[in-house]
Every structure is written in structure tokens, then in C-alpha cells.
N, C-alpha and C. Protein backbone atom coordinates (compact mmCIF):
# COMPACT_ATOMS: atom_id res chain seq x y z
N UNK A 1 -23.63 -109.06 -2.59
CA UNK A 1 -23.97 -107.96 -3.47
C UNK A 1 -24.29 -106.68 -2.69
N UNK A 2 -25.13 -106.94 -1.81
CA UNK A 2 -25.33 -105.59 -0.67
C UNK A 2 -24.01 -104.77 -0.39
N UNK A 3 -22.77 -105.59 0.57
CA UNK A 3 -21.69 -104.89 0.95
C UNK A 3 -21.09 -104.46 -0.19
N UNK A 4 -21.31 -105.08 -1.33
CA UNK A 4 -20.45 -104.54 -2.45
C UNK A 4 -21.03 -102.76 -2.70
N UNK A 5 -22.05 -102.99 -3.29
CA UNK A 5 -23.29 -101.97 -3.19
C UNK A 5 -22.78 -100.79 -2.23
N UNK A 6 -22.75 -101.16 -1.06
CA UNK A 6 -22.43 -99.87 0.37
C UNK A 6 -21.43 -99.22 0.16
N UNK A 7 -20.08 -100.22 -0.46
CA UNK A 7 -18.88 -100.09 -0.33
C UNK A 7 -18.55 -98.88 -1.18
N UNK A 8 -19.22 -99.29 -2.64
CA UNK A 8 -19.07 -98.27 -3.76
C UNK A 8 -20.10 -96.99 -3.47
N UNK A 9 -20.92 -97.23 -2.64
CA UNK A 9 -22.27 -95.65 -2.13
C UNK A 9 -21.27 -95.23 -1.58
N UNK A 10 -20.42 -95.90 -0.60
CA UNK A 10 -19.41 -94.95 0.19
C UNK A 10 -18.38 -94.17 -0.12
N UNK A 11 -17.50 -95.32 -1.83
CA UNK A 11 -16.81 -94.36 -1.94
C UNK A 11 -17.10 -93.23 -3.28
N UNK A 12 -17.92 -93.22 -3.88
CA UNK A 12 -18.76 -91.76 -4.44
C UNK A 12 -19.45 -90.89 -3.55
N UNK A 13 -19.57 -91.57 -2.05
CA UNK A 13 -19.87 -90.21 -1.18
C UNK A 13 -18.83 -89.48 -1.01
N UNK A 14 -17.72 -90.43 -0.45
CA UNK A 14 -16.49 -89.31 0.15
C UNK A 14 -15.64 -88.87 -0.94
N UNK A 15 -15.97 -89.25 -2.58
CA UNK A 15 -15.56 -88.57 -3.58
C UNK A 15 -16.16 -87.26 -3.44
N UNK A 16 -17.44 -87.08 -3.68
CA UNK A 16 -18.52 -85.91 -3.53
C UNK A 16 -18.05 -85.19 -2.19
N UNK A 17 -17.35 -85.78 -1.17
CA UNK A 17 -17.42 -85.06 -0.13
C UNK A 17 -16.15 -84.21 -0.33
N UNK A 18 -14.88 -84.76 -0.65
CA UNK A 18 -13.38 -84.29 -0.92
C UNK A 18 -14.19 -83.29 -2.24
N UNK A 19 -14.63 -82.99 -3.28
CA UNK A 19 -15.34 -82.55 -4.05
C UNK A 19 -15.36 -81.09 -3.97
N UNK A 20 -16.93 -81.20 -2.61
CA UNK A 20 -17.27 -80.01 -2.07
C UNK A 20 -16.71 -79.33 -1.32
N UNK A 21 -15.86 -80.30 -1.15
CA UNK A 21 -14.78 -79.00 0.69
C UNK A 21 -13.73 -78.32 -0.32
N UNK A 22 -13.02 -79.14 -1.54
CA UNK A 22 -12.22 -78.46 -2.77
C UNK A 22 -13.31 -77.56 -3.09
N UNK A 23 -14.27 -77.57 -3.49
CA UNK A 23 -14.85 -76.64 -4.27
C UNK A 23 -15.35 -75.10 -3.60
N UNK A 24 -15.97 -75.26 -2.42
CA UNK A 24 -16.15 -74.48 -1.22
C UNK A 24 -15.36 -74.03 -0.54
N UNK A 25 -14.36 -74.82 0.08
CA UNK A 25 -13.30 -74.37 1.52
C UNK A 25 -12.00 -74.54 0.74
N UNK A 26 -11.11 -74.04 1.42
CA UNK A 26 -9.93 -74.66 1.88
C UNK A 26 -9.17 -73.49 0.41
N UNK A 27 -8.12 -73.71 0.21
CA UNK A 27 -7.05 -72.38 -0.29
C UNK A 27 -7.52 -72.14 -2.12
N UNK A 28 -8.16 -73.17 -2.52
CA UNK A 28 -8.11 -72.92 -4.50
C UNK A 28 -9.49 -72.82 -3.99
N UNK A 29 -10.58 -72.67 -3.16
CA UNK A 29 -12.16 -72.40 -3.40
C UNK A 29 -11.88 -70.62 -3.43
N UNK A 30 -10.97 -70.04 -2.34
CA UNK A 30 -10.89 -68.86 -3.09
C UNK A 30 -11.28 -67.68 -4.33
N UNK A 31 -12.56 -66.92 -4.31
CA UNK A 31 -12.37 -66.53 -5.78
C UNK A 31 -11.73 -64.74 -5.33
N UNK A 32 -11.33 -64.12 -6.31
CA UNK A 32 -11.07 -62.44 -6.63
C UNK A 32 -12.09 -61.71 -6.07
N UNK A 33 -13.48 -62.55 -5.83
CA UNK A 33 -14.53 -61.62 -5.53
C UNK A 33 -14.44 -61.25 -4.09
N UNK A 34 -13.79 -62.52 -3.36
CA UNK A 34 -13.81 -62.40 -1.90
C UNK A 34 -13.14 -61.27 -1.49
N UNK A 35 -12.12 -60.77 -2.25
CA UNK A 35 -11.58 -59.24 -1.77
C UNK A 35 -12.13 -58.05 -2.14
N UNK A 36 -12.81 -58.31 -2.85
CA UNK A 36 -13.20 -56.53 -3.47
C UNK A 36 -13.15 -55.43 -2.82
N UNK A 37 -13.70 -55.56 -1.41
CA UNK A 37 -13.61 -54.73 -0.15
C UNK A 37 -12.86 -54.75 0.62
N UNK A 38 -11.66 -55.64 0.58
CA UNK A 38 -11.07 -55.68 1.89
C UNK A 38 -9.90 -54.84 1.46
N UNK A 39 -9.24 -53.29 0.34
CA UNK A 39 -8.58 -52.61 0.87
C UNK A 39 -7.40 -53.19 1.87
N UNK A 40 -6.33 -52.45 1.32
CA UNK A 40 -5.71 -51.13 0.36
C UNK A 40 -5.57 -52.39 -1.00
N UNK A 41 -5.84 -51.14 -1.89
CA UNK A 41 -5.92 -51.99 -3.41
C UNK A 41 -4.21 -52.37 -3.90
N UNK A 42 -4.48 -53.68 -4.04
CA UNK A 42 -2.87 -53.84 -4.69
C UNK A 42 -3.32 -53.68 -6.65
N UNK A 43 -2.20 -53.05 -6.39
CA UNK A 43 -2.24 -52.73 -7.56
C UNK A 43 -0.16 -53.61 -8.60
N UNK A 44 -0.78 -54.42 -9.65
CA UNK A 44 0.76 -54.94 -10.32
C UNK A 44 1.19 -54.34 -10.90
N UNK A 45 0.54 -53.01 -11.19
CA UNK A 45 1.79 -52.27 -12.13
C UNK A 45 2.57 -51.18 -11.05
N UNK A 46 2.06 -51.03 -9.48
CA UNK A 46 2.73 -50.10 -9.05
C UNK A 46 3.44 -51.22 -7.62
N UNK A 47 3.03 -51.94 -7.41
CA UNK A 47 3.37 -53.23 -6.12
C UNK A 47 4.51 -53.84 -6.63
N UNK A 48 4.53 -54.29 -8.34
CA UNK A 48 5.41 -55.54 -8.65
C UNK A 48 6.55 -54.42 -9.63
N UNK A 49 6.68 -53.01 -9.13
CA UNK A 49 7.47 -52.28 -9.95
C UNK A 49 9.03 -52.34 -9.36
N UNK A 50 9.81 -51.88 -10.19
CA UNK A 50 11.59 -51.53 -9.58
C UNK A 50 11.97 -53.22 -8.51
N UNK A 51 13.16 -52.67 -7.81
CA UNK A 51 14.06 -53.83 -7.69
C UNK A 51 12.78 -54.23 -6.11
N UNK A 52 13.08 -55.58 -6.18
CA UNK A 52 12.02 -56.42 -5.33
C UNK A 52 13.01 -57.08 -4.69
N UNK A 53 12.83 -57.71 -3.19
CA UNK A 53 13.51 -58.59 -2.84
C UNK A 53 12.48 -59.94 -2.34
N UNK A 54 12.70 -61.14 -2.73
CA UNK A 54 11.99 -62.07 -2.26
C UNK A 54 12.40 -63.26 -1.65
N UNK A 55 11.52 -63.72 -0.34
CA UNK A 55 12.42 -64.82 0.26
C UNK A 55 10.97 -65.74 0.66
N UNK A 56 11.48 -67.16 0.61
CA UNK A 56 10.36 -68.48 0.47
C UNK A 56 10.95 -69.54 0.17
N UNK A 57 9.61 -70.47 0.84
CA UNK A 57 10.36 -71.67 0.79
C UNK A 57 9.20 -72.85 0.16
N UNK A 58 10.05 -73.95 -0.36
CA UNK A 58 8.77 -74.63 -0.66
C UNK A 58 8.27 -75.64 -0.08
N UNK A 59 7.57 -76.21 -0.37
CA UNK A 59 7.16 -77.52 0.63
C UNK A 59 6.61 -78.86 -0.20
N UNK A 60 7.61 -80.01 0.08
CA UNK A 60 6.97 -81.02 -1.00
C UNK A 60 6.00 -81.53 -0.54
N UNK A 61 5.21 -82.77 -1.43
CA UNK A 61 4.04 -83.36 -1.28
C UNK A 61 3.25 -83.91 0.12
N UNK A 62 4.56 -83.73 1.21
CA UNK A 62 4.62 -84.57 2.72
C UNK A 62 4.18 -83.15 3.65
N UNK A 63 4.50 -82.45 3.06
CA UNK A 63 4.62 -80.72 4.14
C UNK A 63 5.67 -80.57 4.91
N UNK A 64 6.42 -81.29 4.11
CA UNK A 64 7.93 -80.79 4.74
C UNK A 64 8.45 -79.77 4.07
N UNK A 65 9.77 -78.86 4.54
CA UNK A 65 10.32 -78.13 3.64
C UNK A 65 11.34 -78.59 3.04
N UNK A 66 10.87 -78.57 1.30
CA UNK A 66 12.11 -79.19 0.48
C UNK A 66 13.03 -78.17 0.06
N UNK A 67 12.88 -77.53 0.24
CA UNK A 67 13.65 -76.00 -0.49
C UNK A 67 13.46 -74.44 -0.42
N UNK A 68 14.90 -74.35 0.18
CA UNK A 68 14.24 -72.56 0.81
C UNK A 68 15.03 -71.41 -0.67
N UNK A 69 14.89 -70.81 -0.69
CA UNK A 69 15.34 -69.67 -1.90
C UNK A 69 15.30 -68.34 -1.05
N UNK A 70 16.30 -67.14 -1.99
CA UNK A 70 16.27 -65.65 -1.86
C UNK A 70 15.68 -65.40 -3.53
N UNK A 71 15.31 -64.34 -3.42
CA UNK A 71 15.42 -63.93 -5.25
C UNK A 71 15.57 -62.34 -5.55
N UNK A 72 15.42 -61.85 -6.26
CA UNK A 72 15.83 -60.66 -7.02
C UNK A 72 15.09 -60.63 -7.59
N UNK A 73 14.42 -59.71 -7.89
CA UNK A 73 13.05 -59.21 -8.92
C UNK A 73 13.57 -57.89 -9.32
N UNK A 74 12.57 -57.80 -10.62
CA UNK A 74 12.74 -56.28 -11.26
C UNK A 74 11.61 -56.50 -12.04
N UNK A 75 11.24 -55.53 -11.84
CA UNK A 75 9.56 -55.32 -12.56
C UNK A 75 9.79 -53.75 -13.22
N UNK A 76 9.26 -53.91 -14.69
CA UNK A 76 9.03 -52.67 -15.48
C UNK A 76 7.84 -52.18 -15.97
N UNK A 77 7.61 -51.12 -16.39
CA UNK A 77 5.85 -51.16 -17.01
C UNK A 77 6.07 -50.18 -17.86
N UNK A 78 5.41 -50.39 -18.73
CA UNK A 78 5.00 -49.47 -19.90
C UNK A 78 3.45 -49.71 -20.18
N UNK A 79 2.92 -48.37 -19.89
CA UNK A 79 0.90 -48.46 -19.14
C UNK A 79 1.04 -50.05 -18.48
N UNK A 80 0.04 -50.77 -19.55
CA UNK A 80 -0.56 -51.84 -19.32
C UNK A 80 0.38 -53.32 -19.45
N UNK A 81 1.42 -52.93 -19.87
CA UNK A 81 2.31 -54.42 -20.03
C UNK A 81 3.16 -54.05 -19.15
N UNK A 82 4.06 -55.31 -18.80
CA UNK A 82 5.04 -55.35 -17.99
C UNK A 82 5.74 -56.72 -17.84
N UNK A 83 6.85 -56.42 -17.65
CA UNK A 83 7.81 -57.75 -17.42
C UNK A 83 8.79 -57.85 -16.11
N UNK A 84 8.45 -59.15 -15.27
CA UNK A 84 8.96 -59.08 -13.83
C UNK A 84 10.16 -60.20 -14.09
N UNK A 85 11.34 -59.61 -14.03
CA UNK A 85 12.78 -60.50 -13.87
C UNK A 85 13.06 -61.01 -12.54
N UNK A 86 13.09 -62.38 -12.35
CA UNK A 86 13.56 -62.86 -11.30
C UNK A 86 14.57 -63.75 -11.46
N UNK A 87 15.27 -63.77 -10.14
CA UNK A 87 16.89 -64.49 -10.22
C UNK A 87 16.69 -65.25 -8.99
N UNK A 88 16.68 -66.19 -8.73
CA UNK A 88 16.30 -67.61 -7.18
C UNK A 88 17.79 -67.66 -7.31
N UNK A 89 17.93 -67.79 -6.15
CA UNK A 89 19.14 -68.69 -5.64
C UNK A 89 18.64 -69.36 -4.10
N UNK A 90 18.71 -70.56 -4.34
CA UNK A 90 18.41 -71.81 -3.39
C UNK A 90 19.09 -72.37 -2.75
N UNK A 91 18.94 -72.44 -1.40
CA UNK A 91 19.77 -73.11 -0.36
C UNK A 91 20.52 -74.59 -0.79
N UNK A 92 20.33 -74.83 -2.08
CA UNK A 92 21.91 -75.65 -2.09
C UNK A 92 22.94 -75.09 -3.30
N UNK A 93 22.76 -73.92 -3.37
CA UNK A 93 23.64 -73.02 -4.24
C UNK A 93 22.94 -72.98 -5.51
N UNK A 94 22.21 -73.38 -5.97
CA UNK A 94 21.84 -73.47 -7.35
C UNK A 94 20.73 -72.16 -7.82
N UNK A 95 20.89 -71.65 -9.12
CA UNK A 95 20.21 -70.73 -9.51
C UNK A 95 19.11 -70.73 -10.40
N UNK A 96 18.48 -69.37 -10.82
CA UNK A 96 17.53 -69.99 -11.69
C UNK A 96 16.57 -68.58 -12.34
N UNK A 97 17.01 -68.37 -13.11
CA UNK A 97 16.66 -66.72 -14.01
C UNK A 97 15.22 -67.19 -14.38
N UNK A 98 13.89 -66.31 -14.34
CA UNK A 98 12.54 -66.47 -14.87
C UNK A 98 12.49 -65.05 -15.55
N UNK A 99 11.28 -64.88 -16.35
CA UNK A 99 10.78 -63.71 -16.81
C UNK A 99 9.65 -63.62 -16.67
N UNK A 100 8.69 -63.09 -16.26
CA UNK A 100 7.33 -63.05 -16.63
C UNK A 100 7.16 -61.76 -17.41
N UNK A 101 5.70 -62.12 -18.64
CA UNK A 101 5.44 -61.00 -19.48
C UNK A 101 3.71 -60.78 -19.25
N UNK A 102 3.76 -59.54 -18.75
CA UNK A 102 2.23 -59.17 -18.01
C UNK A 102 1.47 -58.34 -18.80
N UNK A 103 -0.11 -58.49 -18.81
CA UNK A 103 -0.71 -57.31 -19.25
C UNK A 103 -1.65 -57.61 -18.65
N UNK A 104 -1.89 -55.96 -18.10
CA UNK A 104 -3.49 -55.83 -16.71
C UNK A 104 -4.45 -55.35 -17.85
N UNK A 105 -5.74 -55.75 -18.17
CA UNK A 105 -6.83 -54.99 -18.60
C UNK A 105 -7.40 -54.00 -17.53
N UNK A 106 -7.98 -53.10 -18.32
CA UNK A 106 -8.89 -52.06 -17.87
C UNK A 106 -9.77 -53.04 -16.19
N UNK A 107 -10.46 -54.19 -16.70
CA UNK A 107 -11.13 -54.71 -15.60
C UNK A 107 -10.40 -55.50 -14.28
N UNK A 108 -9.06 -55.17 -14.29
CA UNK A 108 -8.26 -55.92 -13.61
C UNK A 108 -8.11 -57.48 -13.65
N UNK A 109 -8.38 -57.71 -14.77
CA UNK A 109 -7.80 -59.32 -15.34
C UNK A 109 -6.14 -59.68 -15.70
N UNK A 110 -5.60 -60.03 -15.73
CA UNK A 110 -4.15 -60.26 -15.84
C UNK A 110 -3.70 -61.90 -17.02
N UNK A 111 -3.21 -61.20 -17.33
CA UNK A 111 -2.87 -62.21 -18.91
C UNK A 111 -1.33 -62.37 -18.54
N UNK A 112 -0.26 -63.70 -18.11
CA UNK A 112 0.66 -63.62 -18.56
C UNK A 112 1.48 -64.73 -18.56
N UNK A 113 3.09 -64.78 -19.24
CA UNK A 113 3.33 -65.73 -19.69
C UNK A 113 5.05 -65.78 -19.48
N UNK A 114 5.27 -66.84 -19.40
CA UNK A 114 6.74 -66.88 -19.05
C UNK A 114 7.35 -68.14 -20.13
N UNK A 115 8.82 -68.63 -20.15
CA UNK A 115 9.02 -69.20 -20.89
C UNK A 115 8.53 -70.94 -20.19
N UNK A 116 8.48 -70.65 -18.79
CA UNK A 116 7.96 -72.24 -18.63
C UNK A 116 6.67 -72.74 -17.87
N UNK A 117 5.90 -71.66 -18.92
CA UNK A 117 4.74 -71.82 -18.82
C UNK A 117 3.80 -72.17 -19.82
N UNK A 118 2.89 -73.13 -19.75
CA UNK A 118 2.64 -73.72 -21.12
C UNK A 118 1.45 -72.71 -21.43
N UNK A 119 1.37 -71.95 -22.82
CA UNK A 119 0.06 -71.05 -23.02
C UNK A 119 0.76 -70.17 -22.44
N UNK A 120 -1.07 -69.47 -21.54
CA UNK A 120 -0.85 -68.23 -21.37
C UNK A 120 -1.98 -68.40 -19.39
N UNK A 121 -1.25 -67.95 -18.37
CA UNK A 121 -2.01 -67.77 -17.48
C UNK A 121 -2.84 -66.42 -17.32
N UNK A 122 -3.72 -66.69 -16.71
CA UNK A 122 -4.90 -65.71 -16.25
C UNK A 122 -5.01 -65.36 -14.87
N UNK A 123 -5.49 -64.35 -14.62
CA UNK A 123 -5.97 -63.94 -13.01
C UNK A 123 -6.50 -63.00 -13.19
N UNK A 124 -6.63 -62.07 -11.90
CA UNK A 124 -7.20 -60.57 -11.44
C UNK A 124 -6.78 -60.12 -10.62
N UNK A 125 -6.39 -59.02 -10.32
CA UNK A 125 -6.20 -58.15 -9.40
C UNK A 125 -7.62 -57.02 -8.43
N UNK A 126 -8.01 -58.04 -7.56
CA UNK A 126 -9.35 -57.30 -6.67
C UNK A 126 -8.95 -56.79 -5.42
N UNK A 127 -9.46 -55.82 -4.99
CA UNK A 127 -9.00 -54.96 -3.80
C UNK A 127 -7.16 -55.53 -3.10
N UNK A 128 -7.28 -55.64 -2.06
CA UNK A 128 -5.54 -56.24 -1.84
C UNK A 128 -4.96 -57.66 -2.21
N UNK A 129 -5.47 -58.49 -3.45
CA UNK A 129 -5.67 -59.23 -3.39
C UNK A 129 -5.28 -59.66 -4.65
N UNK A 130 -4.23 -60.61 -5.33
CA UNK A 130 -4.43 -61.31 -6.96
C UNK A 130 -4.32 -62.71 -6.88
N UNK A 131 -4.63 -62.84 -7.98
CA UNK A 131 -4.86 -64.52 -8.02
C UNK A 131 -4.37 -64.83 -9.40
N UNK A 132 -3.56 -66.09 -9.89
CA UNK A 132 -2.92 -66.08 -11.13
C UNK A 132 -3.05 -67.68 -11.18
N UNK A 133 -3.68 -68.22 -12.48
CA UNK A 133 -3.44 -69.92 -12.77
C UNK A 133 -2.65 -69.62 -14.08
N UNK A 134 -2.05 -71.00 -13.74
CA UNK A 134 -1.22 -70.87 -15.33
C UNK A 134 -0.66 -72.63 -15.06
N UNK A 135 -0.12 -72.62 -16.07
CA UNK A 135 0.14 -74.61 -16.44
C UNK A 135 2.14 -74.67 -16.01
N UNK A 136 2.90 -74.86 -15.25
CA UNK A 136 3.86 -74.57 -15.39
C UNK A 136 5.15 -75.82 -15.82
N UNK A 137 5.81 -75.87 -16.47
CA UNK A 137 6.60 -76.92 -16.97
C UNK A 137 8.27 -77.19 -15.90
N UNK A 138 8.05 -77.75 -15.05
CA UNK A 138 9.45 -77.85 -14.71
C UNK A 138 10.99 -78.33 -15.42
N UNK A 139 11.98 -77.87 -14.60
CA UNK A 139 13.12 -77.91 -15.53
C UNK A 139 13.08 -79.58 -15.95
N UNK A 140 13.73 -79.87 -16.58
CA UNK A 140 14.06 -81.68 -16.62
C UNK A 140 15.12 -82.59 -15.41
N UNK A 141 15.66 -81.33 -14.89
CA UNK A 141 16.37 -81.61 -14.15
C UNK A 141 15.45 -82.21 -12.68
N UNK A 142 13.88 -81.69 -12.53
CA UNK A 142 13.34 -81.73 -11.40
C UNK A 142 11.89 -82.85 -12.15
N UNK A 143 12.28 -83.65 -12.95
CA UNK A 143 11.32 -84.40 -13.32
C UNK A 143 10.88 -84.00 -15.01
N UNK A 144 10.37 -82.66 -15.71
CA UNK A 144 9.96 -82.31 -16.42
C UNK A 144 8.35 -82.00 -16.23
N UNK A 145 7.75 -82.42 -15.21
CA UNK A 145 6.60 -82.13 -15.12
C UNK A 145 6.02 -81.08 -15.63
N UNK A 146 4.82 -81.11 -15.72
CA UNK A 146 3.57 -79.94 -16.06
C UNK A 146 2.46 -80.15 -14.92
N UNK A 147 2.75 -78.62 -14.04
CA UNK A 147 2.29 -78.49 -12.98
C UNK A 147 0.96 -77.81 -13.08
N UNK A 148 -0.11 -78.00 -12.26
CA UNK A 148 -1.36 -76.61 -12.54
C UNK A 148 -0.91 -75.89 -11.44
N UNK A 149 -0.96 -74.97 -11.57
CA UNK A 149 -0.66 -73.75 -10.53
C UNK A 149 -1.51 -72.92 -10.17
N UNK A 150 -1.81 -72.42 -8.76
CA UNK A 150 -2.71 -71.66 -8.09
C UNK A 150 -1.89 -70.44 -7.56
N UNK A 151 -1.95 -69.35 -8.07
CA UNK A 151 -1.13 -68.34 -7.35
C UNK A 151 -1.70 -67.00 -6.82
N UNK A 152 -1.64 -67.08 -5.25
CA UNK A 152 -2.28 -65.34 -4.46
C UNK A 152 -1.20 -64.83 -3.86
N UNK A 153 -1.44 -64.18 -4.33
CA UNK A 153 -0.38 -62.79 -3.72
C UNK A 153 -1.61 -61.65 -2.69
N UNK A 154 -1.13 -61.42 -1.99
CA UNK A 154 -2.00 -60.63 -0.73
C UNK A 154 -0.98 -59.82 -0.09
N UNK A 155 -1.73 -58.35 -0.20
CA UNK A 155 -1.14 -57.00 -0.24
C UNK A 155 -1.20 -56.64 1.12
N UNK A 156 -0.19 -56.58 2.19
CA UNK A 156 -0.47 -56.33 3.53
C UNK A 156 -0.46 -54.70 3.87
N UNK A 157 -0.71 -54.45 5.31
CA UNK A 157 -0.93 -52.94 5.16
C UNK A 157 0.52 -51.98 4.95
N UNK A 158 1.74 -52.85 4.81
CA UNK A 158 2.72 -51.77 4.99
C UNK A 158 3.84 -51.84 3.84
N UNK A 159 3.05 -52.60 3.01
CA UNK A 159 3.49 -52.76 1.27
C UNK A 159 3.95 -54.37 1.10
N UNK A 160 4.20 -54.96 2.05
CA UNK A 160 4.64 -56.11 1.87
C UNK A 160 3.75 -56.94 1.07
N UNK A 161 4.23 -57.80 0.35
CA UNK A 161 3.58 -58.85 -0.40
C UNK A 161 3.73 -60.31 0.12
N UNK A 162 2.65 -61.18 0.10
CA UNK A 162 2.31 -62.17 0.95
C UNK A 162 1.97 -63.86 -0.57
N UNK A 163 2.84 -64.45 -0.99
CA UNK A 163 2.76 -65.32 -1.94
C UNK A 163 2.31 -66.37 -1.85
N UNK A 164 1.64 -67.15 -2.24
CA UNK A 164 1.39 -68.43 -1.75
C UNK A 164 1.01 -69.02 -2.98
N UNK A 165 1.78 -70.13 -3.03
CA UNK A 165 1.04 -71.02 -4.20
C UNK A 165 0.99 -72.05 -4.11
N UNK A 166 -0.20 -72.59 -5.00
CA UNK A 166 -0.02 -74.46 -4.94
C UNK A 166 0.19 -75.36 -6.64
N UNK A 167 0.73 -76.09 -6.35
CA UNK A 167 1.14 -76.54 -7.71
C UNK A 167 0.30 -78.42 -7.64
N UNK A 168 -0.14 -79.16 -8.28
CA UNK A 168 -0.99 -80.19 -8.68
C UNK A 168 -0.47 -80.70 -9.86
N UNK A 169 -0.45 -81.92 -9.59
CA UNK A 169 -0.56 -83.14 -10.72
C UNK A 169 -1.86 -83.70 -10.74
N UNK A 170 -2.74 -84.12 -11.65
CA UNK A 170 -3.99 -84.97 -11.64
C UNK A 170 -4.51 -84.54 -10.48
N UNK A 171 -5.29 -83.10 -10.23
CA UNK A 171 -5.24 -82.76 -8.99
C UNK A 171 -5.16 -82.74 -7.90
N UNK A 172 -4.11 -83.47 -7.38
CA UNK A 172 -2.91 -83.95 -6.75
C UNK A 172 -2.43 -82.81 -5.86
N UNK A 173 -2.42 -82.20 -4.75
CA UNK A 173 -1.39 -81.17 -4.28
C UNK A 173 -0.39 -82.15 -4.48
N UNK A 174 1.48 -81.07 -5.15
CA UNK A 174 2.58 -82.05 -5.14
C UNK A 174 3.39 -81.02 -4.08
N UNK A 175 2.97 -79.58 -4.70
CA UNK A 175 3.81 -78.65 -3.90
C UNK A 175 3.23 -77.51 -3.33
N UNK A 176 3.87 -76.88 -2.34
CA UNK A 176 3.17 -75.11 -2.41
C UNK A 176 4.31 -74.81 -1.82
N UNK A 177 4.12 -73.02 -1.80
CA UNK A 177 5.40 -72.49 -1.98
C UNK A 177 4.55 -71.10 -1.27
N UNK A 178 5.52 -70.27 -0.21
CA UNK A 178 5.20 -69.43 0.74
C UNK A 178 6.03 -68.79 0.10
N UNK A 179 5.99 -67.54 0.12
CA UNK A 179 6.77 -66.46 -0.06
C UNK A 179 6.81 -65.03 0.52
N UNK A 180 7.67 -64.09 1.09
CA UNK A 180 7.25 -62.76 0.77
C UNK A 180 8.24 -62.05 -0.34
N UNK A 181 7.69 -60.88 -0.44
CA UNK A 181 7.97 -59.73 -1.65
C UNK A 181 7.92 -58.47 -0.90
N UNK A 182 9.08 -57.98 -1.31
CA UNK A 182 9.12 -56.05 -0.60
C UNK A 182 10.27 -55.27 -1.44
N UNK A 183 9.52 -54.23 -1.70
CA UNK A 183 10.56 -53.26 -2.62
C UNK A 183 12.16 -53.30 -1.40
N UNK A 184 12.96 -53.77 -2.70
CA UNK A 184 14.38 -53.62 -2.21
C UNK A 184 14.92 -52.56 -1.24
N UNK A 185 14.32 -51.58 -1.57
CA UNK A 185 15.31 -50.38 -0.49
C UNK A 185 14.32 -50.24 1.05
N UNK A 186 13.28 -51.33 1.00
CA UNK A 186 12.96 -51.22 2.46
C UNK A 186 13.16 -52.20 3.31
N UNK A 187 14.24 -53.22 2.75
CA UNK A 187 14.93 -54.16 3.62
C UNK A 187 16.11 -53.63 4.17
């Protein structure tokens, strides 16, 4: 009864321990507040505007790379809404059209929604810095899953955009995905 006893203290410690280092450290403890100061302000209605070029790759559940992509963006705004068109094409020829539909509040909160996204995701935009969750549904072709998604974008000093995301099952890392972003006519 004792070793039984230890066995289970041990493993609700190193539950509690994987817990706190998720909750504290490591890439989703992250909050919007951590940038406030760290300048130049990215801003999504003037960063994610006109033709974009984007290149990234992803990485499956092992940290290998499963899949590299180019894409095509186009971002529009009218004030506070906006819609960012993207076109992937992936290193084994295959394509893949998205839309996102955005709206920044006054407090730099971000509301938005795409077609394979379940609901509606949230974030903020703080000093060089955004952050976006949202629920995302993959094609059927790649399982059908419903992914949780963690998404920062980080505004470097010479306009470039810096992507990173992580995607979870049963909070699970399954994927993450590196990216950059730069207005088209400065490639």
C-alpha cells in the first residue's frame, strides 16, 4: 500500500509540475502584457495591409519538418475590419485558399474568423507583438481534426513579421508552424 501511495504522490507531482512550467514558461505562458514596451508597435491594420509574401514550414508532433509552403496574402481594411486572403502552395504541389475576417477594437483586442475555424478567435495586438487563439478544423483530407491554436506574430525592426504557432489536441502539442511575412515589393 505504501509504494502504491508514492507512486500516485509522484505522479500528481509531475502532473503539477508539467502544469506549472505550461502555465509559467515555455511558448503559450506568454501573455500581450509581456510586450507593451518593447516597441515599434505592430499595428494589423497597417502590418497585415496590401500584397504580403509568406514563407514557413511546419513541424509534426516528432519536430521534424512535415511540410514547407510559400503563400500570397492580401490584406484590406476598411477602419476597423479587415479581411487577409491567403493562397499556400506546399512543397508537394498542393494548394490551399484561406480568408480571414478581422476586427481590431479601440483596446487592441482582435476578433476573427475564417471558414475553418470553429466560432470566433480572439487576441491583441500589444506593442510589437499579437497573439491570436482560435479552434481550427482541418481539411478531411488531413484527418478532420479540431485543433486549439496558439498564434504570435512578432514585429521585427525592419517590418518583417515573425509567425509562430502551435496547434494541440487534448493539450497535446501535434504541430507548430514557423513562418515569416513581408510586404511583397520588399522581396
Amino acid at each position: 500500500m505504501g509504494a502504491l501511495f508514492y507512486l500516485l504522490c509522484g505522479v500528481v507531482l509531475g502532473m503539477l509540475g508539467v502544469w506549472l512550467f505550461r502555465k509559467n514558461i515555455g511558448f503559450i505562458a506568454q501573455k500581450p502584457e509581456d510586450y507593451e514596451d518593447a516597441g515599434p508597435e505592430f499595428d494589423v491594420r497597417k502590418h497585415l495591409n496590401g500584397p504580403i509574401v509568406c514563407e514557413g514550414v511546419i513541424f509534426g508532433p516528432f519536430g521534424r519538418v512535415s511540410s514547407r509552403f510559400i503563400a500570397d496574402f492580401e490584406g484590406s481594411w476598411e477602419g476597423d475590419k479587415g479581411s487577409l486572403k491567403e493562397r499556400f502552395t506546399y512543397d508537394d504541389g498542393s494548394t490551399q485558399n484561406r480568408e480571414w475576417h478581422l476586427t481590431i477594437a479601440e483596446n487592441g483586442s482582435i476578433r476573427a474568423s475564417a471558414d475553418d475555424v470553429i466560432g470566433e478567435g480572439a487576441g491583441r495586438q500589444t506593442g510589437p507583438a499579437v497573439k491570436l487563439n482560435y479552434d481550427i478544423k482541418l481539411p478531411a483530407a488531413s484527418g478532420g481534426h479540431v485543433l486549439s491554436t496558439v498564434d504570435w506574430m512578432y514585429l521585427t525592426p525592419n517590418g518583417t513579421i515573425m509567425n509562430r504557432s502551435q496547434f494541440r489536441k487534448f493539450g497535446i502539442k501535434v504541430a507548430e508552424l514557423v513562418a515569416t511575412m513581408r510586404p511583397k515589393d520588399a522581396t
